[in-house]
Each structure stands twice: as C-alpha cells, then as structure tokens.
Protein backbone atom coordinates (compact mmCIF):
# COMPACT_ATOMS: atom_id res chain seq x y z
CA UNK A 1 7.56 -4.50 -20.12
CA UNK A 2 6.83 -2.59 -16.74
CA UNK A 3 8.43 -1.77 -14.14
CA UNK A 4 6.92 -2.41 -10.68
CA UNK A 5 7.22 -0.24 -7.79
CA UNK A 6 5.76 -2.67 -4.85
CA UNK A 7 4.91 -0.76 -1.62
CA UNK A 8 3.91 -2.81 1.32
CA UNK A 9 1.42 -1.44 3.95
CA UNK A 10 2.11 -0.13 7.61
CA UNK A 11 4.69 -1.93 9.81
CA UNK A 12 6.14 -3.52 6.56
CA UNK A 13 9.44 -3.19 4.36
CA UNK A 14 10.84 -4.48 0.99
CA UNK A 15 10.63 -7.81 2.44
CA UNK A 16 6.68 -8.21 2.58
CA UNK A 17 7.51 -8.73 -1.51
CA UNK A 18 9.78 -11.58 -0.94
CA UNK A 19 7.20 -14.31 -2.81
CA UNK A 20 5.91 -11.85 -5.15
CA UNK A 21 8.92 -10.66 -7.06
CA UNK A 22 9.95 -13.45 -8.63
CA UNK A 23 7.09 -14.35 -11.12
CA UNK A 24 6.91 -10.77 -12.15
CA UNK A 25 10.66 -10.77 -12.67
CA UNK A 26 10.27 -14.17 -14.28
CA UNK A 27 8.13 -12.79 -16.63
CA UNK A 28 10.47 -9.92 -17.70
CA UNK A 29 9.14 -6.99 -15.91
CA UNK A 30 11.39 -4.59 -13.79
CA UNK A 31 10.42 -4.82 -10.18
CA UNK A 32 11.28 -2.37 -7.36
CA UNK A 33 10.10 -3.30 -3.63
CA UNK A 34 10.65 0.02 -1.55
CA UNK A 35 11.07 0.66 2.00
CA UNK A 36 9.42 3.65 2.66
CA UNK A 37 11.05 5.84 5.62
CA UNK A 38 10.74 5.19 9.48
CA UNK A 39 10.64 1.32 8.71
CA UNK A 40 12.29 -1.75 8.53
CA UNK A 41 16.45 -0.98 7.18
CA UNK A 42 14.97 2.61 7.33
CA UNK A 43 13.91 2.77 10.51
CA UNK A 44 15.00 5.78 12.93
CA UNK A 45 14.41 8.00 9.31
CA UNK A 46 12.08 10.61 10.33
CA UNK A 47 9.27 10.53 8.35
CA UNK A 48 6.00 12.20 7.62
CA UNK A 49 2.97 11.08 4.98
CA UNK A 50 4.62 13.72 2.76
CA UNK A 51 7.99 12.26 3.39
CA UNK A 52 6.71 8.71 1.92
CA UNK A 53 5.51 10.24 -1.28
CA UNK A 54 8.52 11.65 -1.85
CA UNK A 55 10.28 8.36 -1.46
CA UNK A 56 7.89 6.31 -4.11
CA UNK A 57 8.38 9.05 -6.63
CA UNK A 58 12.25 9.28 -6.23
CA UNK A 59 12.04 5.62 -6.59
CA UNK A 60 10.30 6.28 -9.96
CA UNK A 61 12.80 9.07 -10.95
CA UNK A 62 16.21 7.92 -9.88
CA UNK A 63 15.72 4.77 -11.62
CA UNK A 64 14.31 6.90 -14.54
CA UNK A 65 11.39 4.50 -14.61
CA UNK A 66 9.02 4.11 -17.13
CA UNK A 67 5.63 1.97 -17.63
CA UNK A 68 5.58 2.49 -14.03
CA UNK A 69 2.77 0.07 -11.82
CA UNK A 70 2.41 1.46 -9.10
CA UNK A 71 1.60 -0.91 -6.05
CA UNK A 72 0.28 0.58 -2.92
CA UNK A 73 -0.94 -2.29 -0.25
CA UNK A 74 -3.01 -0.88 3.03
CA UNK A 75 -1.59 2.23 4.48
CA UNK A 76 0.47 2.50 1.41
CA UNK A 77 -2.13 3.89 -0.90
CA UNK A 78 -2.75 6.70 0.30
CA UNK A 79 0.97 8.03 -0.12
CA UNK A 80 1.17 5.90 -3.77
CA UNK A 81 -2.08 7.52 -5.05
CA UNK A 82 -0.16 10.60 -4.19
CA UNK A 83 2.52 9.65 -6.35
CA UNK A 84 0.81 8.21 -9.22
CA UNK A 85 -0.39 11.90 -10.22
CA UNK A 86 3.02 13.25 -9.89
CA UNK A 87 4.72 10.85 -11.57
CA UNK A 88 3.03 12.01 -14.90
CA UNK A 89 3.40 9.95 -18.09
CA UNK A 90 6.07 7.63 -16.51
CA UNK A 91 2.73 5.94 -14.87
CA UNK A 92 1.19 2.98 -16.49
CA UNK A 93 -1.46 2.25 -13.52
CA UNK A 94 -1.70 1.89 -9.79
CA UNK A 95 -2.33 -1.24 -7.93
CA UNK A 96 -4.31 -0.78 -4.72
CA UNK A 97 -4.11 -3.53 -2.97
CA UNK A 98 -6.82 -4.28 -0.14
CA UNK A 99 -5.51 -0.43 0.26
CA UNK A 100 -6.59 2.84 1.92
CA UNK A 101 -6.73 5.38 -0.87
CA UNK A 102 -5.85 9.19 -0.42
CA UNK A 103 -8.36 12.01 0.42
CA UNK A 104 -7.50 15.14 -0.11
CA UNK A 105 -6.59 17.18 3.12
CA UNK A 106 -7.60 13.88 4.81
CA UNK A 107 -5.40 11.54 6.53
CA UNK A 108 -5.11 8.00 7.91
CA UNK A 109 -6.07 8.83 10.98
CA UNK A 110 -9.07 11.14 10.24
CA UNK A 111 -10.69 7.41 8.14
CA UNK A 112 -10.01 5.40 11.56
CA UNK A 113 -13.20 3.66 11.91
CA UNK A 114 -13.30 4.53 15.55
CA UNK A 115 -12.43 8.35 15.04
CA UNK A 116 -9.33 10.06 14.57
CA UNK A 117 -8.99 10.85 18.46
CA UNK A 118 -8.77 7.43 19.36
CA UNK A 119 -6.41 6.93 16.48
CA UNK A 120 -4.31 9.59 17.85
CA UNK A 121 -4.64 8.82 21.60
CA UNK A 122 -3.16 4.87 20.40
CA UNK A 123 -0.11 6.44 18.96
CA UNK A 124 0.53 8.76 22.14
CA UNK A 125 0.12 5.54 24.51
CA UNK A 126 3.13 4.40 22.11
CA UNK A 127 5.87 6.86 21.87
CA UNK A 128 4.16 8.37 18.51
CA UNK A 129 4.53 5.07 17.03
CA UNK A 130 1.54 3.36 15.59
CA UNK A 131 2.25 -0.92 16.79
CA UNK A 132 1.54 -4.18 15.01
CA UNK A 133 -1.87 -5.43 16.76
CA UNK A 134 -1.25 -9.05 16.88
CA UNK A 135 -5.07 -9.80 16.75
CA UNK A 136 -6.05 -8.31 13.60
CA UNK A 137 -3.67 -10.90 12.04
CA UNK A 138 -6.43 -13.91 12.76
CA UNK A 139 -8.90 -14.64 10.53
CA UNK A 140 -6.66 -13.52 7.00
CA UNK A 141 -5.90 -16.41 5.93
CA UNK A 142 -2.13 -16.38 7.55
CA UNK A 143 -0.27 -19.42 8.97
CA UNK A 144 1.47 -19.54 11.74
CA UNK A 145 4.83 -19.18 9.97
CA UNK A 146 3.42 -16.00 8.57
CA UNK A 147 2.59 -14.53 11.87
CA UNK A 148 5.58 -14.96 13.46
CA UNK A 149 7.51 -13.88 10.45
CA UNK A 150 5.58 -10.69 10.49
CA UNK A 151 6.16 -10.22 14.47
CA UNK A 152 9.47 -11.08 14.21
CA UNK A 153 10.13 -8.17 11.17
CA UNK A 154 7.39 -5.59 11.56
CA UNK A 155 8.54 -2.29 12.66
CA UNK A 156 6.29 0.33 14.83
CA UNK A 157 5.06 2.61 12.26
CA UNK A 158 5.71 6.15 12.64
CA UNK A 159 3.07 8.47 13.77
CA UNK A 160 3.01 11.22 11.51
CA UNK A 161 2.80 9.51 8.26
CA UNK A 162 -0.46 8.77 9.43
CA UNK A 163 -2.08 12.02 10.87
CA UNK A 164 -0.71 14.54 7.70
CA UNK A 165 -3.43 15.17 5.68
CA UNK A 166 -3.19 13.96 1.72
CA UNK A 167 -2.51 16.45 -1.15
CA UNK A 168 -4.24 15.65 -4.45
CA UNK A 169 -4.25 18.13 -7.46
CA UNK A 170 -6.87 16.25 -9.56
CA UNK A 171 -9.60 13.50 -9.21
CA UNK A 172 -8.49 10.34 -8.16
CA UNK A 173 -11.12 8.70 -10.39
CA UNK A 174 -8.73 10.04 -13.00
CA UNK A 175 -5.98 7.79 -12.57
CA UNK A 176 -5.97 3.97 -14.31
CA UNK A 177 -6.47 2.27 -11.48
CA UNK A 178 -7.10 -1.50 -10.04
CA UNK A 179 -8.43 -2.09 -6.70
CA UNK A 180 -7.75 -5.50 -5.68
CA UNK A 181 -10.41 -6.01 -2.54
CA UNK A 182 -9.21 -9.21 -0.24
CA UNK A 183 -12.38 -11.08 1.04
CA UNK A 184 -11.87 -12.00 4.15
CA UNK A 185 -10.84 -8.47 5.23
CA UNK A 186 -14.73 -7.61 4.38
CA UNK A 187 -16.77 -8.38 1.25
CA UNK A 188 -17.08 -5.06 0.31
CA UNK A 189 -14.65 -2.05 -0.25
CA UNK A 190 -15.05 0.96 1.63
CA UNK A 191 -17.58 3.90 0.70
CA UNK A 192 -15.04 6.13 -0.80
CA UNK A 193 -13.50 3.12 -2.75
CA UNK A 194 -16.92 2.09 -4.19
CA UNK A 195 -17.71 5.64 -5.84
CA UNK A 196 -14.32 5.91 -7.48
CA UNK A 197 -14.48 2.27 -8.98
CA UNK A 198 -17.70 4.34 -10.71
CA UNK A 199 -15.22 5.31 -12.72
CA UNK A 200 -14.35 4.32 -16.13
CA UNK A 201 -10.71 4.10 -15.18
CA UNK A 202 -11.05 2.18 -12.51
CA UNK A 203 -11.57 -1.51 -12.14
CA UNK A 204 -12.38 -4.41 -9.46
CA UNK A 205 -10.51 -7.54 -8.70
CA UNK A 206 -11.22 -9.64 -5.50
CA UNK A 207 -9.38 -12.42 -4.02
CA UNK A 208 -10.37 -14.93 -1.69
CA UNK A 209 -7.68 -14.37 0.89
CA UNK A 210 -7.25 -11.89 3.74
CA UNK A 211 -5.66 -8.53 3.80
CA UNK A 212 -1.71 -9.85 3.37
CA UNK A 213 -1.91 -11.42 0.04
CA UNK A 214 1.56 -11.02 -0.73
CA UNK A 215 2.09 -13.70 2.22
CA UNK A 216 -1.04 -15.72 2.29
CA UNK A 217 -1.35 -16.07 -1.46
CA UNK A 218 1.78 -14.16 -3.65
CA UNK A 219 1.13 -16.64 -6.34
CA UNK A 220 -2.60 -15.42 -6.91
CA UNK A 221 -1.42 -11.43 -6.52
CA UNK A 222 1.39 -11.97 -8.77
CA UNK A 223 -1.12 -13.26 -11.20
CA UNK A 224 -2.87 -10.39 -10.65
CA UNK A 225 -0.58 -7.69 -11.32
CA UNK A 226 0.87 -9.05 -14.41
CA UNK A 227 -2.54 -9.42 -15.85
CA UNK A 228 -3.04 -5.45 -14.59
CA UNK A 229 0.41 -4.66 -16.67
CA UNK A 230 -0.55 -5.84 -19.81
C-alpha cells in the first residue's frame, strides 16, 4: 500500500481533496491532504517557497511515511518536486498534476508567461498576496457549484512562495515521475515539461478535463493515481 501526500495548487487547502480521498482510502492506501503554510486553516503562517517544502517533507517524516506518492497539483510542484529528492527512499513517485515543476534557482514568478515583472508588480497591487482570478476559472470544465465553492474557500496566496527561487541537488528527470496534463488547460505541456517526460522515468497521462481535476472530475484522477501507485 502507499501512502498519499495530496498537495493542492495556489489559493487551495486540504479541502481541494475532499472527492479524491475516499477511493484511494477505499482502496487501502494511506492518504494525507496537506495545507501548506499561508493558506486556508494556515493562513496568517508566514511562508516562503522554502517554507512549503519543508512542510510536504515533515508531512512525510512525522508520519514516518513510507511508499510515499507524492502529489503536487499547479503551483504545488514546484515545492513537491523539491521534496521528492529529499525525501530519499521513503518516495515511491510524484504525481504532477496539470503542475508547474521546479527549476533550479528559478521560481514561479520568473516562468510567468507574461514576465516575472508583471508577476511581481500583480502581487504588489495586492498587499504581497498573489489573488484568485475569477476568469481563469471558465472554460475548465467547472460548474457553477465549483466556482463558488472555490471563491467562497480560496485564500490569497502568499507572495514569496512564489518569487524564491527552487533548489534542486540532482536532475529532475531522475525522479519516477507522472505528469498528468489536463486538456482543456492546453493540449500540450509546457517546454520544460516535454524534455523531462524524455526521460525514462517519466511518464504521460492526459485527461479530458480542465486544470482542477480534483473538482471537475476526482473520480477520473483518483483512477489515476491508484493506477500510478501500483
């Protein structure tokens, strides 16, 4: 059995998981939705991207996991493919899920497809706080009551998580890895995604829903990552 160590994107806590938990419990597995810090129940934690490895890997250690997936959705895999190398032999594989994936001495912000100084100059305009853009939710296969769920619980994101750069000691293409690439978020995964799923340790799974699966379709990603556990 593994143990699964589910880590929602920005904006999002333990509860993004909700729907997905309980076919992976059903199935015997340990599962472990984390709130990373600044959000949600943690909110008012100061955080920074280092900050939120450190809380995925004490995740891993207090619990003395073991056969650890790692799941890292959006935002979230950068600071989980962090993790995943420092975790050592606890790790069985990470999950990146329609997910940004970590560069080293890059950050978030320095990917933003309209330049990290525009990035930056959005989370000055907002108190250093990085805010749920309502529009980017249309189009991803979300109903209504998924929306407002998400506006009602979404938390501003904090700043600095996003603009510290990444730390990686080895390859990324090292790690066993599954991207899981959410098609109506864009056919195709990103440049730096597509060279390491070169890799023989890394694999491609798509699914035709946008880039919340664990609320427009936790069935099909639950699927998913039991199928990546075994």
């Amino acid at each position: 059995m593994a143990d699964f160590v589910l880590v929602a994107g920005a904006w999002l806590g333990s509860w993004a998981w909700d729907e997905v938990v309980p076919p992976l419990r059903a199935a015997g597995h340990g599962t472990h939705p984390l709130t990373l810090s600044g959000l949600a129940d943690r909110r008012g934690v100061a955080a920074g991207q280092q900050t939120h490895v450190q809380d995925i890997v004490d995740e891993v250690e207090r619990g003395d996991l073991r056969n650890v997936v790692l799941v890292g959705h959006s935002y979230s895999g950068i600071p989980v493919g962090q993790a995943a190398e420092r975790v050592g032999d606890r790790l069985r594989r990470v999950v990146f899920v329609d997910a940004e994936v970590p560069v080293d001495g890059g950050s978030f912000a320095s990917g933003w497809w309209q330049g990290q100084e525009a990035f930056e100059a959005q989370l000055t305009d907002n108190g250093g706080h990085w805010p749920l853009g309502v529009a980017d939710l249309d189009g991803q296969g979300l109903t209504d009551e998924h929306i407002a769920r998400m506006v009602a619980r979404c938390t501003p994101h904090p700043g600095a998580t996003l603009t510290e750069p990444a730390v990686l000691t080895r390859p990324l293409g090292e790690l066993p890895a599954t991207y899981v690439k959410c098609l109506l978020d864009g056919p195709e995964p990103n440049p730096t995604v597509a060279k390491l799923l070169a890799s023989d340790h890394w694999r491609l799974v798509t699914m035709a829903t946008g880039h919340w699966p664990m609320f427009s379709a936790p069935a099909d990603l639950a699927r998913i990552l039991l199928a990546e556990a075994s």
